[in-house]
Protein backbone atom coordinates (compact mmCIF):
# COMPACT_ATOMS: atom_id res chain seq x y z
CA UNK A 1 87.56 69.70 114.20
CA UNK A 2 86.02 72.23 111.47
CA UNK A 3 87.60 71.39 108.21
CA UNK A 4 88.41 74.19 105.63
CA UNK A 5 85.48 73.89 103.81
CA UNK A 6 83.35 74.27 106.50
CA UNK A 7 85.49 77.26 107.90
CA UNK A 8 85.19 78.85 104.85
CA UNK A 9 81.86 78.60 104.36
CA UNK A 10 80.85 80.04 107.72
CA UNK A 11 83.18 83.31 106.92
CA UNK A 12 81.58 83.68 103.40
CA UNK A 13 78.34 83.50 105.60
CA UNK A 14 79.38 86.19 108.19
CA UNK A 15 80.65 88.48 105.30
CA UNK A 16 77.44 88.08 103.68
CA UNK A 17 75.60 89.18 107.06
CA UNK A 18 77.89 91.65 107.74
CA UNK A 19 76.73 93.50 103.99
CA UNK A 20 73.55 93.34 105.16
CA UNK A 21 73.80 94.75 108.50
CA UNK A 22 75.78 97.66 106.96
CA UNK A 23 72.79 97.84 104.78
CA UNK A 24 70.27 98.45 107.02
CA UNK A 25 72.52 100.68 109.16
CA UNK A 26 73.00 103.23 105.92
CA UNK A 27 68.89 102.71 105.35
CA UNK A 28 68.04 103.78 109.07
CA UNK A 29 70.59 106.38 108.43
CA UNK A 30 68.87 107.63 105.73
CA UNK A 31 65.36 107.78 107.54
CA UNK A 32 67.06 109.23 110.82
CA UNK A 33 68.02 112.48 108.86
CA UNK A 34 64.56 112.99 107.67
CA UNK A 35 62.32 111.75 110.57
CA UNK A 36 64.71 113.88 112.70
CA UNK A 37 64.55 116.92 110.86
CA UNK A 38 60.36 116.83 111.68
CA UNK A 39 61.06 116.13 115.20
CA UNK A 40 63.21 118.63 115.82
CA UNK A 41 61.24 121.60 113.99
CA UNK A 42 58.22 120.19 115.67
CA UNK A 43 59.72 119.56 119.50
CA UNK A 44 60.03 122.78 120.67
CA UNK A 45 56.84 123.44 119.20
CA UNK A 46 54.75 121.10 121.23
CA UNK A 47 56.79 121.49 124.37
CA UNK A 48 55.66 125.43 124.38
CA UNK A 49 52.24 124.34 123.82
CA UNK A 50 52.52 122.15 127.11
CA UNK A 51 54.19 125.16 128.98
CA UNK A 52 50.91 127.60 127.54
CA UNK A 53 48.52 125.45 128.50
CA UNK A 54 49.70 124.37 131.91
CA UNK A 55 50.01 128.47 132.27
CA UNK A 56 46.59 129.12 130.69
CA UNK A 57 45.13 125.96 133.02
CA UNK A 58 46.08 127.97 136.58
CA UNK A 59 44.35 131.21 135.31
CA UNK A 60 41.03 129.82 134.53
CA UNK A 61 38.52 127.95 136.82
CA UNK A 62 38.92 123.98 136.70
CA UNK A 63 35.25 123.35 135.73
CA UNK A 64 35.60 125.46 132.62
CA UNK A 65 36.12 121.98 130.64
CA UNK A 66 36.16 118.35 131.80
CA UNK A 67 39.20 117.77 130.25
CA UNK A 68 40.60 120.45 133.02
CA UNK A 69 39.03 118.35 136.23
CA UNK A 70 40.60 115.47 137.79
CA UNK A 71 38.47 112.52 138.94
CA UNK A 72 38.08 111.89 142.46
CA UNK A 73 38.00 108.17 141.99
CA UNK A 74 40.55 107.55 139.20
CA UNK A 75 39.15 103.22 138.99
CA UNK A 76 40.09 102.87 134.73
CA UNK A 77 43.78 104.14 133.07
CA UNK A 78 43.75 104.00 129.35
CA UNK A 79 47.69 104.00 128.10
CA UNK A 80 49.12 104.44 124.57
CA UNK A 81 51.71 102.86 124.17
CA UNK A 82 54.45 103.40 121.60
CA UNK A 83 57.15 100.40 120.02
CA UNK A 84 58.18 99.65 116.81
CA UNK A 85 56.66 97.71 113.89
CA UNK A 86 59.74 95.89 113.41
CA UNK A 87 63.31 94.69 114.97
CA UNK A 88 66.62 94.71 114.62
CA UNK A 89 66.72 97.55 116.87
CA UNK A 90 68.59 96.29 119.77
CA UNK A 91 66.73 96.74 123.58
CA UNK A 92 64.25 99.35 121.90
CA UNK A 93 61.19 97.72 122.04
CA UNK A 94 61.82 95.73 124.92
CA UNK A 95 62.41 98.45 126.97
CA UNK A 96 58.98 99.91 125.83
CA UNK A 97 57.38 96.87 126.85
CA UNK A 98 58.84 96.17 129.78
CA UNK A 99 58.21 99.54 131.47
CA UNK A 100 54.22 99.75 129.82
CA UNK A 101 54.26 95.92 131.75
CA UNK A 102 55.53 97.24 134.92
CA UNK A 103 53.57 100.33 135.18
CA UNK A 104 49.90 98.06 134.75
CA UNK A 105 51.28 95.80 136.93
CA UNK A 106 51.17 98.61 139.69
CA UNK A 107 48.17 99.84 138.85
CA UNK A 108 46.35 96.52 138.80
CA UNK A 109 47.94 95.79 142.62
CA UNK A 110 46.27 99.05 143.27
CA UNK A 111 42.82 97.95 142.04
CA UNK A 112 42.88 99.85 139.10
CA UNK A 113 41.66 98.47 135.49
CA UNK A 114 43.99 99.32 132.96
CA UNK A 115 43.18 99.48 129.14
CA UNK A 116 45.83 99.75 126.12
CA UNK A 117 45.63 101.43 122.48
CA UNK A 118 48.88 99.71 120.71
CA UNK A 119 50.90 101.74 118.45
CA UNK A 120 53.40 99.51 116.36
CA UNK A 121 53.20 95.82 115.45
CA UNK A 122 55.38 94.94 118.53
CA UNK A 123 53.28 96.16 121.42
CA UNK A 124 49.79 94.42 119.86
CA UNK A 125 51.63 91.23 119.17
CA UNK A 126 52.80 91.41 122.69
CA UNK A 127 49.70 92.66 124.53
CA UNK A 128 47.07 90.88 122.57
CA UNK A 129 48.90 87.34 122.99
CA UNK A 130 49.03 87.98 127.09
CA UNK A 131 45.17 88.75 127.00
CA UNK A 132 46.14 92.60 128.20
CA UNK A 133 43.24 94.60 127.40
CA UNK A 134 43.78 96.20 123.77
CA UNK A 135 41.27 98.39 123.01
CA UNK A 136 42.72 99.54 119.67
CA UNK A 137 46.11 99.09 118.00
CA UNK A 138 47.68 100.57 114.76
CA UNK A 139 50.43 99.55 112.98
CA UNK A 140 52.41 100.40 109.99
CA UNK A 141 51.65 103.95 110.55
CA UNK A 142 55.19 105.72 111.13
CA UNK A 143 55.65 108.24 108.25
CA UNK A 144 52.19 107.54 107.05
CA UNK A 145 50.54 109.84 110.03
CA UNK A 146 48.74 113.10 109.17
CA UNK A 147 46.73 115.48 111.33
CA UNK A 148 43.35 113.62 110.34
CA UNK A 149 44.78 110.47 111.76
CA UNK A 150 46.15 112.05 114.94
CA UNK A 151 42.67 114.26 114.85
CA UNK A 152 40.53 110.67 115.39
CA UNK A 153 42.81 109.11 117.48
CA UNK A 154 42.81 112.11 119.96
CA UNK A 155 38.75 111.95 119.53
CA UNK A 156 38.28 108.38 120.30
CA UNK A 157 40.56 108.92 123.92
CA UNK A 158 38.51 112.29 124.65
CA UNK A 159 34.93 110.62 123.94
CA UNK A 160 36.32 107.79 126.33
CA UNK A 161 36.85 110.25 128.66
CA UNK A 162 33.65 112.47 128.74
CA UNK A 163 31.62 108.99 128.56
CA UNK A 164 33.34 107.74 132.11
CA UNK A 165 34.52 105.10 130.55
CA UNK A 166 38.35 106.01 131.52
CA UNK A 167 39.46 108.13 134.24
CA UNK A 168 42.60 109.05 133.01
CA UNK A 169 44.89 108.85 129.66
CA UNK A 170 49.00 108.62 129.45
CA UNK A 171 51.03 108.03 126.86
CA UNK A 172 54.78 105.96 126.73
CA UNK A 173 56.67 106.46 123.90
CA UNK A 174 60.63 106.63 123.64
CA UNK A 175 62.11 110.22 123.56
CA UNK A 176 64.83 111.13 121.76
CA UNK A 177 67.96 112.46 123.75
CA UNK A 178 70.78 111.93 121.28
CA UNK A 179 71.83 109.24 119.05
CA UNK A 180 73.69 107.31 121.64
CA UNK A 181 70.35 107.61 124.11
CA UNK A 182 66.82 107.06 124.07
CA UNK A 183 64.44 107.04 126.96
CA UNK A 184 61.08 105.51 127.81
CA UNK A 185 59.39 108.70 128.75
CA UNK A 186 55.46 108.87 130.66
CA UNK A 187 53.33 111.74 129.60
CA UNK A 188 49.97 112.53 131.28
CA UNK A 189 47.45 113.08 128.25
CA UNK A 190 44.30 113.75 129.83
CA UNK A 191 43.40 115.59 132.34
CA UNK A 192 45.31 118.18 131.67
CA UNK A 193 47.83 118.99 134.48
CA UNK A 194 48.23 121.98 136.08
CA UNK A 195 51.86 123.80 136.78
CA UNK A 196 53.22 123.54 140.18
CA UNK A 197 52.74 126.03 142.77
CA UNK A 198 56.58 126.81 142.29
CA UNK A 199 56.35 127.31 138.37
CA UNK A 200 53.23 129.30 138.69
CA UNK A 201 55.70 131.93 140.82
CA UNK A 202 58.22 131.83 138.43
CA UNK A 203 55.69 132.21 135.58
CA UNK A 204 53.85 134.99 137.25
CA UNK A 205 57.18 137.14 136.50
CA UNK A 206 56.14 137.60 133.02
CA UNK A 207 52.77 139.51 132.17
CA UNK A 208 50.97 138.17 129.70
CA UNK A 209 48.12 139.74 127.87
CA UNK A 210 45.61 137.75 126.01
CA UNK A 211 43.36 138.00 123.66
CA UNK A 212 40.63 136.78 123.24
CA UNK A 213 39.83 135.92 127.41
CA UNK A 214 42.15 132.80 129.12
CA UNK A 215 38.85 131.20 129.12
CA UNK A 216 38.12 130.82 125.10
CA UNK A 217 41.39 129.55 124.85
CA UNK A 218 41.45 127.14 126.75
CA UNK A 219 38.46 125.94 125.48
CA UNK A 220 39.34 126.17 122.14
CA UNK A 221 43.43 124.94 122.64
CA UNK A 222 42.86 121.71 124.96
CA UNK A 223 42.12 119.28 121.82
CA UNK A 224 44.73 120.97 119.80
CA UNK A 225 47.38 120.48 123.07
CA UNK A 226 46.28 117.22 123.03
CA UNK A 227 46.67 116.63 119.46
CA UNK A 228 49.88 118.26 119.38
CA UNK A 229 51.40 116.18 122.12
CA UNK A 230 50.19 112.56 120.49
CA UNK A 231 52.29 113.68 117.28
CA UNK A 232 55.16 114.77 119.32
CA UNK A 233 55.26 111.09 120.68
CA UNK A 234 54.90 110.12 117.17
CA UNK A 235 58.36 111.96 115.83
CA UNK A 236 60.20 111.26 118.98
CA UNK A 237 59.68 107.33 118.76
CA UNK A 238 60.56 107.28 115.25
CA UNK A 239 63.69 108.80 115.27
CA UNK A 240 64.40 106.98 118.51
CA UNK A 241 63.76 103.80 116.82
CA UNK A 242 66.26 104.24 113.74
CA UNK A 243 69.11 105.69 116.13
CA UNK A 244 68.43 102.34 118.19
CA UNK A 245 68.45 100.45 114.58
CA UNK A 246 71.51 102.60 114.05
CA UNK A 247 73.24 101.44 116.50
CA UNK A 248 71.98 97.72 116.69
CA UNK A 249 73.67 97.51 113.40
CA UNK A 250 76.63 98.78 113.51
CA UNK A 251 77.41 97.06 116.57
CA UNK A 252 76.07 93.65 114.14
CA UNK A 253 78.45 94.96 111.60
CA UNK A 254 81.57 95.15 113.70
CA UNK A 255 80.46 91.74 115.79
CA UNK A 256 81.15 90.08 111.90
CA UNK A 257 84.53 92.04 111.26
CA UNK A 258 85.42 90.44 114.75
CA UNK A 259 84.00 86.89 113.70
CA UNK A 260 85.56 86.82 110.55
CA UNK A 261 89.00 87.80 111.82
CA UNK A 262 88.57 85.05 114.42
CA UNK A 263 87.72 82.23 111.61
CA UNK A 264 90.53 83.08 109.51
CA UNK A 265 93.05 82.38 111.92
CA UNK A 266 91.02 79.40 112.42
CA UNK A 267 90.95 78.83 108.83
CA UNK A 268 94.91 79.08 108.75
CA UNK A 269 95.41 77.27 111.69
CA UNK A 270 93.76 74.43 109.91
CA UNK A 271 95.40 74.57 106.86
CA UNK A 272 98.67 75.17 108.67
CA UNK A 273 98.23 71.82 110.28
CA UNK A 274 96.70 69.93 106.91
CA UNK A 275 100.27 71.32 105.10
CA UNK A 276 102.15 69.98 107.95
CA UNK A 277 100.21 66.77 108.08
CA UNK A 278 101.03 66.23 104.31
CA UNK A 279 104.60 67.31 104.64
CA UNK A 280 105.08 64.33 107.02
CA UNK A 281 102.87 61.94 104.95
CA UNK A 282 105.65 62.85 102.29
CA UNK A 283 108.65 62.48 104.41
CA UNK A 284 107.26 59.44 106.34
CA UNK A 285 107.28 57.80 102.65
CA UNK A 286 109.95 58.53 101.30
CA UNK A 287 112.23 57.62 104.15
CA UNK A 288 110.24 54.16 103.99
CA UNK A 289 111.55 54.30 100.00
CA UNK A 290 114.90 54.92 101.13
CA UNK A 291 114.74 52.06 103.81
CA UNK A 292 113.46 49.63 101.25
């Protein structure tokens, strides 16, 4: 049995790890409010850019740019994919993982090579240890990005691309529902999709007029779509990861409260039963006093 030193050392412990936890949860707070303040001036942003170039895409001729043309043999998928550089962010990156893991696995039954590019410190760890191949990984980078980073990083997938050296580009990152929900979410980078048949009838309601031609556009918007979309995946992840960090610690924080609660009444339990134990020490001898 624990004695009451022990005891009370482990709930000094828990109390300790419970400031801690409450800590970090106040810290993630903090960076929530401002990462999601980007993401949410930026979201709508980049998900009418998707909707103007899947529009522009159907009124232009598919060999107007490579980026527009599927392959016919689709034999190398590159994927970026998104996690965290750290933990303490309950099923986050695991999630990330998992689902990147399952979705090469597929591919790879199908015959198809797969290559990563590793955003966070989670993901390369991960990949590079089980001899995936990584093809570039960044970490440390969340807050730090700018439009020159996101600018090469969008190069270095296009050039791939052009070269033959991929056949097509997604992206997995964690999108942001609401602080209680984050999901892994696939995006198709490159080639650019086109809208459904449906959409394009519901689309065709509205006239558009443009200027200049649908052509010049779309020559000059598809790196700047593409662009916009990687730094969408960027905000999105980030505020999905301190939400998750959030909530990892506050459920921490509340798992001490419930631990320490538990010791003490172990705590006076024990000492209940060392008083009692004494009490009959006492009584024991002085009743053999008496008897003498």
């Amino acid at each position: 049995m624990a004695t009451l030193r022990d005891i009370k050392r482990k709930i000094a412990a828990v109390r300790k790890t419970r400031q801690i936890t409450r800590a970090m949860n106040m810290v993630a707070a903090a960076k929530l409010r401002k990462v999601q303040g980007r993401m949410e001036g930026f979201g709508p942003y980049a998900k009418k850019f998707a909707e103007v170039m899947s529009n522009l895409s159907q009124r232009v001729e598919a060999d107007i740019h490579p980026l527009l043309v599927p392959r016919e043999s689709v034999t190398n998928v590159e994927l970026m994919v998104f996690t965290a550089d750290r933990g303490l962010c309950g099923s986050f990156n695991n999630n990330l993982i998992t689902r990147a893991e399952k979705w090469i696995k597929e591919l790879e039954r199908k015959g198809i090579k797969t290559s990563l590019v590793c955003i966070g410190k989670k993901a390369r760890d991960y990949f590079v240890k089980r001899g995936y191949n990584v093809r570039e990984s960044h970490v440390y980078v969340y807050g730090k990005v700018d439009i020159s980073f996101i600018n090469d990083l969008s190069r270095k997938m296009i050039n791939r691309y052009l070269q033959g050296e991929t056949d097509e580009v997604h992206m997995l990152f964690m999108e942001f529902v609401s602080m209680a929900r984050q999901v892994p979410k696939f995006v198709k980078l490159i080639p650019i999709e086109r809208q459904r048949e449906d959409e394009v009838i519901t689309a065709a309601r509205t006239e558009y007029l443009f200027e200049p031609s649908p052509e010049e556009l779309v020559i000059d918007l598809l790196p700047k779509h593409i662009n916009v979309q990687i730094y969408n995946a960027f905000l999105q992840n980030e505020t999905s990861e301190h939400a998750a960090r959030m909530a990892a610690m506050d459920t921490a924080s509340k798992n001490c409260g419930d631990l320490i609660n538990t010791l003490t009444l172990a705590f006076n339990k024990a000492r209940q039963a060392s008083i009692t134990a004494e009490l009959m020490d006492i009584v024991g001898g002085a009743e053999a006093l008496r008897k003498a």
